[in-house]
Protein backbone atom coordinates (compact mmCIF):
# COMPACT_ATOMS: atom_id res chain seq x y z
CA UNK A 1 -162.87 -71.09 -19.44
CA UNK A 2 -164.14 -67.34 -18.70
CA UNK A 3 -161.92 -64.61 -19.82
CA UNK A 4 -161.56 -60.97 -18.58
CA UNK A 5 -161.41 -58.61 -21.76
CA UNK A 6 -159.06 -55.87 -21.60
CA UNK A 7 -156.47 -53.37 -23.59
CA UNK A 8 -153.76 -52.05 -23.14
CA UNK A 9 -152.37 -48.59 -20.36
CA UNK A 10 -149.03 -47.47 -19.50
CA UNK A 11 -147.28 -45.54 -17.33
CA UNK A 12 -144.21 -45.78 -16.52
CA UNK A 13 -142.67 -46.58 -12.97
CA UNK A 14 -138.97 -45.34 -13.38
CA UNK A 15 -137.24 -42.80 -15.70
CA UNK A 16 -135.47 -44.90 -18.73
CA UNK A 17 -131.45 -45.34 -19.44
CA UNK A 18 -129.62 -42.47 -20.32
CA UNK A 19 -129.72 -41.25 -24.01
CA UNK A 20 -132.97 -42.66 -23.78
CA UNK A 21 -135.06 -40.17 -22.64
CA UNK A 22 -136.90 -39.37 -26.10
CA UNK A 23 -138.14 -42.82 -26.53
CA UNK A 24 -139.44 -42.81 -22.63
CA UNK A 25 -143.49 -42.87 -24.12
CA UNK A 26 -144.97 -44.78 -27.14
CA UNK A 27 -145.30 -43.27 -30.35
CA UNK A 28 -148.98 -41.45 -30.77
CA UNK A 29 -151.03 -40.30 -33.53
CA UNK A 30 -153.08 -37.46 -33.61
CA UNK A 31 -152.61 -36.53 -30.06
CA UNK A 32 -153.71 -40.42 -28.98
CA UNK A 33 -151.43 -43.41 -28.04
CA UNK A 34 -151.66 -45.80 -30.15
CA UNK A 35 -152.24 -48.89 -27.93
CA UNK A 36 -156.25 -47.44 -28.69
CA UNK A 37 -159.22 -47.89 -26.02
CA UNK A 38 -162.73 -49.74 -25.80
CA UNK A 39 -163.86 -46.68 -27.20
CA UNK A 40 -161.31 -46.17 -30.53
CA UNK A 41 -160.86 -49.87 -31.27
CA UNK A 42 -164.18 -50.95 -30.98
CA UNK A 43 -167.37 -50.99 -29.30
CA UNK A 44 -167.71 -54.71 -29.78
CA UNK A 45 -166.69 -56.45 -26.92
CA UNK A 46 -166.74 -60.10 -28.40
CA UNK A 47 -164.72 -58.84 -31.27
CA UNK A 48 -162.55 -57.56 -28.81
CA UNK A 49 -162.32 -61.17 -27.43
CA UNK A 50 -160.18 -62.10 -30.20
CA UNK A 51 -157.45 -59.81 -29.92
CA UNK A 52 -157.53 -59.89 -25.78
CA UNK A 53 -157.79 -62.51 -22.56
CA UNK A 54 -157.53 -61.99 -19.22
CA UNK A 55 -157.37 -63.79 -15.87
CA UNK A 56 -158.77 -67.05 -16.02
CA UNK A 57 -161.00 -68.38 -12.89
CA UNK A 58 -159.48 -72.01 -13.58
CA UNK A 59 -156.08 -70.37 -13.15
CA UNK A 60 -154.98 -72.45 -9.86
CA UNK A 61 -152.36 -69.25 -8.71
CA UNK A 62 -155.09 -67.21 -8.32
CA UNK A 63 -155.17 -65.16 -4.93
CA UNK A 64 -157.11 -63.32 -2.96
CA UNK A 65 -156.99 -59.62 -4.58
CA UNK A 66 -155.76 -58.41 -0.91
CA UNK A 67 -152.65 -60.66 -1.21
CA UNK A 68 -151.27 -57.68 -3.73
CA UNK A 69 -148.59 -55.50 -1.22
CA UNK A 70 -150.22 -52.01 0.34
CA UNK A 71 -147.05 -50.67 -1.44
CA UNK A 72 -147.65 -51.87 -5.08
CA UNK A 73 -148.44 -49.34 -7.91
CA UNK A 74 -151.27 -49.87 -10.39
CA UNK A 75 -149.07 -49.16 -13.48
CA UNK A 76 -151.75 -50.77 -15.80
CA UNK A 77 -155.18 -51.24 -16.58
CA UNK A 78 -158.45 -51.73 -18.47
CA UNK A 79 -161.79 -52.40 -17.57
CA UNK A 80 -161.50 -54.75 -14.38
CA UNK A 81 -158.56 -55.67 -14.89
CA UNK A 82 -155.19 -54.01 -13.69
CA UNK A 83 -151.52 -54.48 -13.75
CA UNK A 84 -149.77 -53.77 -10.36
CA UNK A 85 -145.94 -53.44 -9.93
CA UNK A 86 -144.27 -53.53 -5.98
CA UNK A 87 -141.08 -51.88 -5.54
CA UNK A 88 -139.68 -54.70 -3.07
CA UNK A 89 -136.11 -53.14 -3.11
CA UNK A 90 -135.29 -50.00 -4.59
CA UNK A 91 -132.32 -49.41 -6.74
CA UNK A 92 -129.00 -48.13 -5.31
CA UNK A 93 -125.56 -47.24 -6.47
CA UNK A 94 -124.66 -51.02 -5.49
CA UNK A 95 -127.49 -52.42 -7.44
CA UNK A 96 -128.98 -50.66 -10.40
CA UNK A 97 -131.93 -53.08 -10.69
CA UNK A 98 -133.71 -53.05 -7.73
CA UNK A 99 -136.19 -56.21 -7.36
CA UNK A 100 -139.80 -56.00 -8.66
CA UNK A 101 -143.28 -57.70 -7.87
CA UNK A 102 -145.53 -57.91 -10.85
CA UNK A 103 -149.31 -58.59 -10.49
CA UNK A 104 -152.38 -59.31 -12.54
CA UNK A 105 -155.64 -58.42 -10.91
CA UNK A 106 -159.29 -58.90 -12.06
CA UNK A 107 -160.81 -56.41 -9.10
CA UNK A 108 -164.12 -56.71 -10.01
CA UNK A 109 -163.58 -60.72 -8.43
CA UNK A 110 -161.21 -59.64 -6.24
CA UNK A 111 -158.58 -62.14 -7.32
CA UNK A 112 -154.90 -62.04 -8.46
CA UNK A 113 -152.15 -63.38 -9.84
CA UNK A 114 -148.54 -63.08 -8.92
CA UNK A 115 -146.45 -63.19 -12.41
CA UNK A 116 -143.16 -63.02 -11.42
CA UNK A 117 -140.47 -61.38 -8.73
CA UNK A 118 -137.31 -60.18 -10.20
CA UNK A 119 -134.09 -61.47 -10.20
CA UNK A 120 -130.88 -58.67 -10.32
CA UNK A 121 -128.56 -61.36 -11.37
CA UNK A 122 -130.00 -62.46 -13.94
CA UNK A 123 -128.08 -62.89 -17.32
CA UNK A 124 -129.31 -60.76 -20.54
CA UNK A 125 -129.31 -63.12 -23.65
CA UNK A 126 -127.79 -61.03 -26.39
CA UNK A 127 -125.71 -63.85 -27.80
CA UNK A 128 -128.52 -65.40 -29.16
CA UNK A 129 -129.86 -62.54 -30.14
CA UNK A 130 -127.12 -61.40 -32.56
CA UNK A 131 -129.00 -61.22 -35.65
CA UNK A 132 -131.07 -58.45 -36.99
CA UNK A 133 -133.91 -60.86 -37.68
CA UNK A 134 -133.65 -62.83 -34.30
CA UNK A 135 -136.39 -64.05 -32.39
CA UNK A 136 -137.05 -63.16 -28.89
CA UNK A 137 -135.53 -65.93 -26.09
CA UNK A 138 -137.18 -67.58 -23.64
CA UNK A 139 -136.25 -67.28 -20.51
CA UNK A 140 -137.18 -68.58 -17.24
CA UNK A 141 -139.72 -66.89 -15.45
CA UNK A 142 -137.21 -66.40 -12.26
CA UNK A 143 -134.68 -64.96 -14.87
CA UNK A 144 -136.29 -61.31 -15.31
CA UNK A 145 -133.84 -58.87 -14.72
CA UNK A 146 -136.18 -55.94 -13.82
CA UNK A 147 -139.28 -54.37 -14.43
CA UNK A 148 -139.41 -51.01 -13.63
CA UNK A 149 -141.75 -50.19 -16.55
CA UNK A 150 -144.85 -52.10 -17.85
CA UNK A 151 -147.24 -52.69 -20.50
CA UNK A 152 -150.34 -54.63 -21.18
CA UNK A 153 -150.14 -56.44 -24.78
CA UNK A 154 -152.79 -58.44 -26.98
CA UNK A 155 -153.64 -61.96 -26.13
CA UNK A 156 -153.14 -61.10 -22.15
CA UNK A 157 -149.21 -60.90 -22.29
CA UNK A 158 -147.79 -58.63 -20.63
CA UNK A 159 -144.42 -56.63 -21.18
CA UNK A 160 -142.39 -55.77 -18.57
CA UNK A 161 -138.60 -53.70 -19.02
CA UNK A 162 -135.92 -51.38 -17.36
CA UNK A 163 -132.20 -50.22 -17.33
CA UNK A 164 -130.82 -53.08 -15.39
CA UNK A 165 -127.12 -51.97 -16.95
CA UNK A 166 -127.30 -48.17 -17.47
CA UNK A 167 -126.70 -48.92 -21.17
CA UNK A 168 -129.34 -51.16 -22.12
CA UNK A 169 -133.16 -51.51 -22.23
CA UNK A 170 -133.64 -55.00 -21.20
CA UNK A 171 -137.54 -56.10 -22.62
CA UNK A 172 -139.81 -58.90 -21.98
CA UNK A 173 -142.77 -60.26 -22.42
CA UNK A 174 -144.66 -62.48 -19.74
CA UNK A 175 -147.80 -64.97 -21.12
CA UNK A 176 -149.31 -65.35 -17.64
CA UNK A 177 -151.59 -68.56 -18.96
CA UNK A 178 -148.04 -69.98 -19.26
CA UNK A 179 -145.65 -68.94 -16.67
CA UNK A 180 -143.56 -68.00 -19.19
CA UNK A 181 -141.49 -65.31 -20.67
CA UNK A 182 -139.10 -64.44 -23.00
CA UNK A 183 -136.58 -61.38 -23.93
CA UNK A 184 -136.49 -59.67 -26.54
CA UNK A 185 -133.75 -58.76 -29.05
CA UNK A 186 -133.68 -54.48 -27.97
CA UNK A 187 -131.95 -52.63 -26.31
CA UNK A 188 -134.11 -49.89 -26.25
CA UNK A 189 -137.06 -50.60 -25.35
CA UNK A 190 -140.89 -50.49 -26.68
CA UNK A 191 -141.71 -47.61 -28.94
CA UNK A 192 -145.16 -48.75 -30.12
CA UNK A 193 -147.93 -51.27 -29.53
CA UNK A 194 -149.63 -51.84 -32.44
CA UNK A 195 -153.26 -53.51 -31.58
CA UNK A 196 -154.74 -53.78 -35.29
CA UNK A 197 -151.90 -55.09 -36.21
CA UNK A 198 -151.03 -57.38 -32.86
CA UNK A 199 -147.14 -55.96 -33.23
CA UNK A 200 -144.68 -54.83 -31.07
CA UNK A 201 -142.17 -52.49 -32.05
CA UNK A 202 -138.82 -51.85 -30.48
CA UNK A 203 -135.87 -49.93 -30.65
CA UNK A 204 -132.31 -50.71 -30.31
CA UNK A 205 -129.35 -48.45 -31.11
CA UNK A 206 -125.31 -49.22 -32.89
CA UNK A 207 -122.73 -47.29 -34.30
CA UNK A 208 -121.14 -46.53 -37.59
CA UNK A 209 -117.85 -45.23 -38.27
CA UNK A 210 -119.68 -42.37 -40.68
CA UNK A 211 -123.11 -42.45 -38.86
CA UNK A 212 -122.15 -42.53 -35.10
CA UNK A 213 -124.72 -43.54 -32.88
CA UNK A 214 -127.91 -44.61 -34.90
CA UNK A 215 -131.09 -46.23 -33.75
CA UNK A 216 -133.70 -48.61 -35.59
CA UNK A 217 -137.25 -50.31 -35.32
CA UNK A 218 -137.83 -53.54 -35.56
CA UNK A 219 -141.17 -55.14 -35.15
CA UNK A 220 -142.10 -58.44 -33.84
CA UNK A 221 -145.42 -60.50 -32.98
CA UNK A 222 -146.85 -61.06 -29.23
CA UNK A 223 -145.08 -64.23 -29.45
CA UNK A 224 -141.79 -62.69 -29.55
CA UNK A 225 -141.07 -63.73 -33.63
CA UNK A 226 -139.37 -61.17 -35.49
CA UNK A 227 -141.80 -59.99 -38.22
CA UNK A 228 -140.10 -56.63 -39.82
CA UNK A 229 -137.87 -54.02 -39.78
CA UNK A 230 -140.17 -51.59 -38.99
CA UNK A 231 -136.98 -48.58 -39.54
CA UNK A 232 -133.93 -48.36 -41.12
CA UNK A 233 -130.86 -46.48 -39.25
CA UNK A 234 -132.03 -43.29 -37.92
CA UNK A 235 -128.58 -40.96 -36.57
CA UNK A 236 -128.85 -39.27 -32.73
């Protein structure tokens, strides 16, 4: 099975929740984001294998790269390969989600791959997420509330999120191989992709009688498995 190398881009496609505007771009270091490049991370590209796959050309979804819509943006990419997101319905005062197209494209083959649409009834899972230490939840594919922002991870996931609520940073992460995906225990949102160490680190916020609003880190693998706290309560 041939796979596409690539790392990580962002940008983002809509403006976050409120009171969330100073987590709206990933942490850097030394004036560089630290999802890193070809260029910072290394110049090896079969080393580079091991941290990162792409499309595969078994992959039996795989489209025609013209099947993408006119109106998609490419949010995402690396190399060859590129993350697209389509706007099919925008968000409204009725309907805070909006629905969203994601794509995977290898464009130097021209192919695709549709990864999911999303669904603005779909349920958040925070009751089985109520632990500081939980895991992140699978979900079905069909169940992604919105994706208004998204990232490229290690291993060829790929992290999609938005403000489905106007409260809450809804997170998750899509493994395309699979067809599957699963939410994450935040609510709000990535702050950090870590490549050396294949982490993710989120944020999510609570409140303390003395403390008020506070937010912390937590970090977990590309599997969605709680590894660390990666912060302890920070105040607003």
């Amino acid at each position: 099975m041939k796979k596409i190398l690539f790392f990580m881009a962002l940008m983002f496609v809509s403006a976050g929740c409120k009171g969330n505007s100073d987590k709206d771009q990933l942490k850097q270091e030394d004036g560089q984001e630290v999802r890193g490049t070809a260029e910072d991370k290394s110049s090896d590209e079969e080393s580079a294998a091991l941290e990162v796959e792409g499309l595969s050309n078994d992959d039996k979804d795989l489209v025609d790269i013209s099947e993408i819509p006119k109106t998609a943006n490419r949010v995402d990419s690396h190399f060859q390969i590129a993350v697209y997101v389509n706007e099919d319905k925008a968000p409204n005062e009725d309907d805070l989600c909006g629905v969203y197209t994601v794509w995977l494209a290898d464009e130097r083959a021209g192919t695709a791959k549709k990864l999911c649409q999303t669904n603005p009834n779909a349920q958040a899972q925070w009751e089985k997420m109520k632990k500081e230490d939980s895991d992140a939840v699978e979900v079905p594919i069909d169940q992604i509330a919105i994706a208004s922002k998204a990232y490229v991870a290690p291993y060829g996931k790929v992290i999609v999120e938005g403000c489905p609520d106007a409260r809450n940073v809804w997170t998750y992460i899509i493994d395309p191989d699979k067809g599957t995906a699963k939410q994450f225990p935040s609510t709000e949102g990535v702050m950090e992709i870590d490549w050396e160490k294949e982490e993710i680190i989120l944020a999510s916020y609570g409140y303390d009688i003395e403390l008020g609003r506070y937010t912390y880190n937590r970090a977990y693998s590309v599997d969605g498995k709680f590894i660390r706290v990666a912060s302890e309560k920070e105040t607003e």
